[in-house]
C-alpha atoms as a PDB file:
ATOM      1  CA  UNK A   1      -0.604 -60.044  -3.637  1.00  0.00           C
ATOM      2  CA  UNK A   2       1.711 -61.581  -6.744  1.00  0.00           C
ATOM      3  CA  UNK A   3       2.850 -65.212  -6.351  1.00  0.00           C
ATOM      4  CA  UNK A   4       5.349 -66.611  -8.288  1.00  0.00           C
ATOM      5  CA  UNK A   5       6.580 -70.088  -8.572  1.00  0.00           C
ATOM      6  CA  UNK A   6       8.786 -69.760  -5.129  1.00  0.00           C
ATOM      7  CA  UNK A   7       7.192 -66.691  -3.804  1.00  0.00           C
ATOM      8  CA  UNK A   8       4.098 -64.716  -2.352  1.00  0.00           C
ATOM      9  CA  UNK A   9       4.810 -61.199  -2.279  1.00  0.00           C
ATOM     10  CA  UNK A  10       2.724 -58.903  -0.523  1.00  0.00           C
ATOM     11  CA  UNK A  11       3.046 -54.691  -1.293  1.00  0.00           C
ATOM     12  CA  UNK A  12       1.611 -51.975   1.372  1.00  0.00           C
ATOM     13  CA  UNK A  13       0.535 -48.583  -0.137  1.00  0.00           C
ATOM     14  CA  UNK A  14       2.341 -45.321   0.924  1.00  0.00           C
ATOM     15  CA  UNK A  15       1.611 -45.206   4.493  1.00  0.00           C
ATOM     16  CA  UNK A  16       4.600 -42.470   5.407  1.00  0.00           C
ATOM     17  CA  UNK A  17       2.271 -40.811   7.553  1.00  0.00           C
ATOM     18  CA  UNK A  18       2.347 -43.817  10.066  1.00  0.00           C
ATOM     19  CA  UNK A  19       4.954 -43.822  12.729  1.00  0.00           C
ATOM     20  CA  UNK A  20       6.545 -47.785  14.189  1.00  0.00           C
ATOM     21  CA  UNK A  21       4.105 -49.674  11.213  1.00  0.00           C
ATOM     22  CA  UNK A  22       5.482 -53.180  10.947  1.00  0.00           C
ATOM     23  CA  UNK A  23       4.360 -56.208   8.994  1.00  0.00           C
ATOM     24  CA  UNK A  24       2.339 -58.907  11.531  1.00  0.00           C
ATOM     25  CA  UNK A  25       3.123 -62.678  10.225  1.00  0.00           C
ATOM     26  CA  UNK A  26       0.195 -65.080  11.707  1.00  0.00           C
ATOM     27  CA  UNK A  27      -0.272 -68.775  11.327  1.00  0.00           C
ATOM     28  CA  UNK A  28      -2.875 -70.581  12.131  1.00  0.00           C
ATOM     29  CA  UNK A  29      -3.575 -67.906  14.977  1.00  0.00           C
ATOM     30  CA  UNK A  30      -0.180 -67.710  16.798  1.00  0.00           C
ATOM     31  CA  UNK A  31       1.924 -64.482  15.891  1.00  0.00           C
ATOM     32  CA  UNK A  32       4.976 -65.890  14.294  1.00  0.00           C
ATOM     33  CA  UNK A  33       6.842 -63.004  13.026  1.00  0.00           C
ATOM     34  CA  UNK A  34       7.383 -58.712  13.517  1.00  0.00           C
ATOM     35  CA  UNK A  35       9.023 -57.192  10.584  1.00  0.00           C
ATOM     36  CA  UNK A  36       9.744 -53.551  10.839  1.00  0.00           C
ATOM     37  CA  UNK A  37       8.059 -52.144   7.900  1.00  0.00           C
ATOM     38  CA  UNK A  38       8.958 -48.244   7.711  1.00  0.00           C
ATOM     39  CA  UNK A  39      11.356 -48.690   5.193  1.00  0.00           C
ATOM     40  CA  UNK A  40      10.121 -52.068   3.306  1.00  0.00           C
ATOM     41  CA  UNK A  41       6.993 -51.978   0.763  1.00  0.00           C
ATOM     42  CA  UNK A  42       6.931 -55.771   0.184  1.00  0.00           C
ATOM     43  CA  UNK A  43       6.721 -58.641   2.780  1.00  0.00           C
ATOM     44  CA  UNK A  44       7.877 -62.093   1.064  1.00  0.00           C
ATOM     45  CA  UNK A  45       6.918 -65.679   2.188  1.00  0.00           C
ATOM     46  CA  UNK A  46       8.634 -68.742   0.850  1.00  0.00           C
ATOM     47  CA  UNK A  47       6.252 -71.376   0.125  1.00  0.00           C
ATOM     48  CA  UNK A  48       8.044 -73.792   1.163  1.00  0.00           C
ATOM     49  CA  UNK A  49       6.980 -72.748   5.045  1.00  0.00           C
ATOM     50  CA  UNK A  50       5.182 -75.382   6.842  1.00  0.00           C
ATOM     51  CA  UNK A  51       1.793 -75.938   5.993  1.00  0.00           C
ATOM     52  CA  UNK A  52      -0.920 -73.808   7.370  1.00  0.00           C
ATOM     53  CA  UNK A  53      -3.202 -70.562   7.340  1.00  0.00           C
ATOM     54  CA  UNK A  54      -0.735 -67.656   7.513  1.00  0.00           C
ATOM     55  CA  UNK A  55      -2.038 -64.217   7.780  1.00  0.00           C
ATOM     56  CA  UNK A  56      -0.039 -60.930   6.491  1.00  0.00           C
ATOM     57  CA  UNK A  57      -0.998 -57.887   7.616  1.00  0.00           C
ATOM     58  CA  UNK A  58      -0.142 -54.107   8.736  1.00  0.00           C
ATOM     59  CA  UNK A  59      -0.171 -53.054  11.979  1.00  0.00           C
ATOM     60  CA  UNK A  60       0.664 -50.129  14.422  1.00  0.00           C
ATOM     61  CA  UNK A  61       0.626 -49.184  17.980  1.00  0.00           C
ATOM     62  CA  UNK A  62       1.508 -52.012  20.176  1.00  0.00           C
ATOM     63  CA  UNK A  63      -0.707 -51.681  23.409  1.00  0.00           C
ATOM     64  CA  UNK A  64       1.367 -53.733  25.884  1.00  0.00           C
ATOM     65  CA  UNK A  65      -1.507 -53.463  28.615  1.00  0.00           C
ATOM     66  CA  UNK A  66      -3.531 -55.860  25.826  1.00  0.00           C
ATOM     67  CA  UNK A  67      -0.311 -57.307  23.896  1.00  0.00           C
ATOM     68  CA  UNK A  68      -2.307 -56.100  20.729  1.00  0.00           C
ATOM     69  CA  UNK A  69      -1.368 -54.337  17.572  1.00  0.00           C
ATOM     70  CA  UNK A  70      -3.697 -51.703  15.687  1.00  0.00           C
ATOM     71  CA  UNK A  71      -4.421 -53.075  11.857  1.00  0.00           C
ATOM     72  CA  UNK A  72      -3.823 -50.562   9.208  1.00  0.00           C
ATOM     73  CA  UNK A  73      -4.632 -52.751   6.324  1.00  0.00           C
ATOM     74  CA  UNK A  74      -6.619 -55.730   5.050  1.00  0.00           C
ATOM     75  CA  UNK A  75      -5.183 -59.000   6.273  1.00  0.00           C
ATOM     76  CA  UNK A  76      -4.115 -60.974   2.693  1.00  0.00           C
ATOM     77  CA  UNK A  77      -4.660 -64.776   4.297  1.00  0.00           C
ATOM     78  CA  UNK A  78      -2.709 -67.892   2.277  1.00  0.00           C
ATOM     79  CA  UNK A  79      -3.268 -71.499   2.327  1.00  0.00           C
ATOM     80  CA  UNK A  80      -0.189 -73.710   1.937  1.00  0.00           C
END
């Protein structure tokens, strides 16, 4: 993760091989945000959000018998 005076910026690796990957915003435990991620390598959150935990991560395979998503990544968590 880089952070700049504005900006956290969060960069996946090459995951090509993955099929309907998208980007999973969380704060403080509610899902706020689906970002199709096939075709972007960086995720960007303001930090001038409302204040929270928010939780980036990469995910796969929505199960809508669970309403669940498959992490592919480590989830990056940040404090504003």
């Amino acid at each position: 993760m880089k952070e700049n005076s504005d900006l956290y910026t969060v960069t996946k690796s090459d995951n090509s091989e993955l099929e309907n990957i998208c980007w999973l915003i969380v704060k403080d435990g509610e899902i706020q945000k689906i970002v199709d991620a096939s075709e972007i390598n960086e995720f960007k959150l303001r930090k001038d959000v409302p204040e929270g935990v928010y939780t980036v991560l990469l995910c796969t395979d929505y199960d809508s018998t669970t309403h669940s998503y498959t992490q592919v990544s480590n989830a990056i968590e940040i404090i504003i």
